[in-house]
N, C-alpha and C. Protein backbone atom coordinates (compact mmCIF):
# COMPACT_ATOMS: atom_id res chain seq x y z
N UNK A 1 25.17 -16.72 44.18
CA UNK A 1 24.40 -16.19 43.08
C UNK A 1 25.02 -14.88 42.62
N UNK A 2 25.36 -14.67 41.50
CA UNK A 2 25.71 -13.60 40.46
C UNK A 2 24.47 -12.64 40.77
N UNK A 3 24.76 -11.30 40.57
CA UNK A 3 23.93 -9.96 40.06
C UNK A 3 24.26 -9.95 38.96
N UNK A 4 22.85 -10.04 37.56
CA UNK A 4 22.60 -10.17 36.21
C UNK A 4 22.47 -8.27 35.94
N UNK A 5 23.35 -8.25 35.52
CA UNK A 5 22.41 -6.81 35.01
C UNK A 5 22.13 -7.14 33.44
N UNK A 6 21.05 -6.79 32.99
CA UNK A 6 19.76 -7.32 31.90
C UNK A 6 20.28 -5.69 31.22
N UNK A 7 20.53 -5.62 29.74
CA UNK A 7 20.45 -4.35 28.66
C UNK A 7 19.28 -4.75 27.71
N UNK A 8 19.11 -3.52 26.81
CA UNK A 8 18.25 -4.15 25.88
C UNK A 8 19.15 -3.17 24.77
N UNK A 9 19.22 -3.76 23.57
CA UNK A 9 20.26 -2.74 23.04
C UNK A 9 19.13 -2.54 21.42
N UNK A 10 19.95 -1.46 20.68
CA UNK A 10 19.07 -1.32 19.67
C UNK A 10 20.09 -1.50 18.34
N UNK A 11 19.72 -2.15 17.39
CA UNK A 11 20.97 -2.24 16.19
C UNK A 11 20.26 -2.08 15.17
N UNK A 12 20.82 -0.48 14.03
CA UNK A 12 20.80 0.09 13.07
C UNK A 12 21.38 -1.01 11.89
N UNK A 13 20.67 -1.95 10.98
CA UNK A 13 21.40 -2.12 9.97
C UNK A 13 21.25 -1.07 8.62
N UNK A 14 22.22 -1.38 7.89
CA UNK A 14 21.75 -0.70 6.37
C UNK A 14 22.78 -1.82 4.96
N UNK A 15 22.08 -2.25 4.12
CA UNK A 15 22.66 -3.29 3.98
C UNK A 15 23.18 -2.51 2.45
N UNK A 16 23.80 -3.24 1.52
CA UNK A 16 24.35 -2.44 0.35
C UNK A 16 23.85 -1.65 -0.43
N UNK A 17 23.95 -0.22 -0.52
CA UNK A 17 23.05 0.47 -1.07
C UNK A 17 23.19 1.01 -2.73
N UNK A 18 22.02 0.25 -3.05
CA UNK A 18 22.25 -0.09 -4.39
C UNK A 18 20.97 0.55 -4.94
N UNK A 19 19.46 1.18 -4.67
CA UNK A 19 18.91 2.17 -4.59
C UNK A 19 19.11 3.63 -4.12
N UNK A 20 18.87 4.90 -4.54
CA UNK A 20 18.68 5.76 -3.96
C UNK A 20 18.14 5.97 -2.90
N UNK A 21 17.38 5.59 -2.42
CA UNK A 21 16.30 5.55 -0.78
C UNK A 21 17.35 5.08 0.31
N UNK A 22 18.29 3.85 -0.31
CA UNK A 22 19.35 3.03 0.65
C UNK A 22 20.77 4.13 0.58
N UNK A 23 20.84 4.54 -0.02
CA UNK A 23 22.38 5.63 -0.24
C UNK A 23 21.77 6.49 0.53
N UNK A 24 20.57 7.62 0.85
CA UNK A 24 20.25 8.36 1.93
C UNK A 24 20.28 7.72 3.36
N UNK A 25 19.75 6.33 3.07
CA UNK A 25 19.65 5.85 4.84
C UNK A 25 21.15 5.62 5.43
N UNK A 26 22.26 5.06 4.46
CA UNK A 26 23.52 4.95 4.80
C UNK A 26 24.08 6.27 5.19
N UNK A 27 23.68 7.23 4.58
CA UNK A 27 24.33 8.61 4.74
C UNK A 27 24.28 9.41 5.94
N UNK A 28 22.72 8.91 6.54
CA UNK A 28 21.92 9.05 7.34
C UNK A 28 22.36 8.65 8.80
N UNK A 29 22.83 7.08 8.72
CA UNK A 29 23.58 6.55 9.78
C UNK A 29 24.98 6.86 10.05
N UNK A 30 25.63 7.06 8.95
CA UNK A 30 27.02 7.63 8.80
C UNK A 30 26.94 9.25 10.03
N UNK A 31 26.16 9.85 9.44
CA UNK A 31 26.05 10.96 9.90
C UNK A 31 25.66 10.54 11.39
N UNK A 32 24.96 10.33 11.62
CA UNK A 32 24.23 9.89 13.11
C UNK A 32 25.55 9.18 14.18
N UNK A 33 26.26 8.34 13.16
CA UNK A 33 27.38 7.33 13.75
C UNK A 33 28.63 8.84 14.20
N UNK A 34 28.83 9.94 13.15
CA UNK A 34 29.95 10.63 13.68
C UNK A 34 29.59 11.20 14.37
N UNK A 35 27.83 11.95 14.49
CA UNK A 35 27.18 13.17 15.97
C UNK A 35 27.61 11.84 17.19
N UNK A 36 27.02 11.12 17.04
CA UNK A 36 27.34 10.07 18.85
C UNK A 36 28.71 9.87 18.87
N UNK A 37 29.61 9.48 18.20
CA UNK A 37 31.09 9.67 18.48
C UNK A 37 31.70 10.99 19.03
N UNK A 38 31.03 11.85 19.00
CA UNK A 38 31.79 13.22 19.25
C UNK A 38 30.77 13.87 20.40
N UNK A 39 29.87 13.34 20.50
CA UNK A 39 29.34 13.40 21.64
C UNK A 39 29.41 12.85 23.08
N UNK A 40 30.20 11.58 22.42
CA UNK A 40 30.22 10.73 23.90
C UNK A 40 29.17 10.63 24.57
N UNK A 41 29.41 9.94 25.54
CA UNK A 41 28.88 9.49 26.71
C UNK A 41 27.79 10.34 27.47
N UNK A 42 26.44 10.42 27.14
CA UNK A 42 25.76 11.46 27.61
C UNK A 42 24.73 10.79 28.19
N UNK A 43 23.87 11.67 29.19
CA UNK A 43 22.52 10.39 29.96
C UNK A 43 21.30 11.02 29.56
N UNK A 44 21.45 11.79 28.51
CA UNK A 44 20.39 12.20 27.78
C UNK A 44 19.75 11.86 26.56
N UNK A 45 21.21 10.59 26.10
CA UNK A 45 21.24 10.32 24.90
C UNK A 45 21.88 8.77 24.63
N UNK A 46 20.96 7.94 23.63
CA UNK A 46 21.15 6.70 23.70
C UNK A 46 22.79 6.96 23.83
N UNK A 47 23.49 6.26 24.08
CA UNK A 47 24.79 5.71 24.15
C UNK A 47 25.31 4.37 22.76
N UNK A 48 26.22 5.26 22.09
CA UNK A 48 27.11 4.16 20.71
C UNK A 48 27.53 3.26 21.60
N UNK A 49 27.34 2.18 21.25
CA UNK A 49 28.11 0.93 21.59
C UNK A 49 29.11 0.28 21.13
N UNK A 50 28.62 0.59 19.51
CA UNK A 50 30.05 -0.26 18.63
C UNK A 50 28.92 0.25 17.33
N UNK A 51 29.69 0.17 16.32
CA UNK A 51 29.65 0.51 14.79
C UNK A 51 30.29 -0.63 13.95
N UNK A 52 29.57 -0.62 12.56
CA UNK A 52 30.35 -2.29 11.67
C UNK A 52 30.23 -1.09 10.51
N UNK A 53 31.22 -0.76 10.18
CA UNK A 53 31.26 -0.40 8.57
C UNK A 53 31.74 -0.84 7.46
N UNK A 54 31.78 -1.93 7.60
CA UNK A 54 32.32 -2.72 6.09
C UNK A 54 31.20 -2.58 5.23
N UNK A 55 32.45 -2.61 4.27
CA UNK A 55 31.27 -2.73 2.71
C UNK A 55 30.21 -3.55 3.05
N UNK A 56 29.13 -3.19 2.40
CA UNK A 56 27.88 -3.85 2.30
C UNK A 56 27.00 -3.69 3.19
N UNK A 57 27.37 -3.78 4.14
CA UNK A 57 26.85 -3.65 5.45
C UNK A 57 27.46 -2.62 6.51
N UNK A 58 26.40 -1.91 7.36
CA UNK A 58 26.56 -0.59 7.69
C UNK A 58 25.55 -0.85 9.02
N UNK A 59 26.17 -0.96 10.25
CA UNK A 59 25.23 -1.34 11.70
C UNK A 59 25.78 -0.67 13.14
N UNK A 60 25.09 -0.03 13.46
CA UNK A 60 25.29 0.40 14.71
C UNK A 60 24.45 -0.13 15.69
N UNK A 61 25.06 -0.08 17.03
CA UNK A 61 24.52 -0.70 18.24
C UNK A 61 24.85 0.29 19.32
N UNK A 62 23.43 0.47 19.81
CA UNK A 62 22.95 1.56 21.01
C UNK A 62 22.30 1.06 22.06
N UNK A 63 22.93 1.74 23.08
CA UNK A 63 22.26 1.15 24.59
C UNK A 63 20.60 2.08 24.90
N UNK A 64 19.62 1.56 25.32
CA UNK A 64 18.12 2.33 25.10
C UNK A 64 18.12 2.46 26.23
N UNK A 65 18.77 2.97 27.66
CA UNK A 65 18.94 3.68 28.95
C UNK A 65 17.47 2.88 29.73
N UNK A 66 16.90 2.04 29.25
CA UNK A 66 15.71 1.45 30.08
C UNK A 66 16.28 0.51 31.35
């Protein structure tokens, strides 16, 4: 028998922002996406997993330390 270790992860979409309300939330994650890159690896703080920035679509994925 294998040891499962179980995550639960959390994923930010933002899809093409074609309102004003959606150009702040992209800006929003952008910003959020470069503080956890330059922060690294901290146990105080969700952990970046991976980032999708192609046009249209804008998603980050975070580990929730549970």
């Amino acid at each position: 028998m294998q040891n499962v270790t179980e995550a639960i992860l959390v994923a930010k979409l933002v899809f093409q922002p074609a309102e004003k309300h959606q150009r702040v939330e992209k800006e929003a994650l952008m910003s959020e996406l470069k503080m956890l890159t330059h922060v690294g690896h901290h146990a105080n703080i969700v952990n970046l997993l991976g980032a999708c920035t192609d046009p249209g679509t804008f998603t980050t994925a975070n580990d929730t330390h549970t």
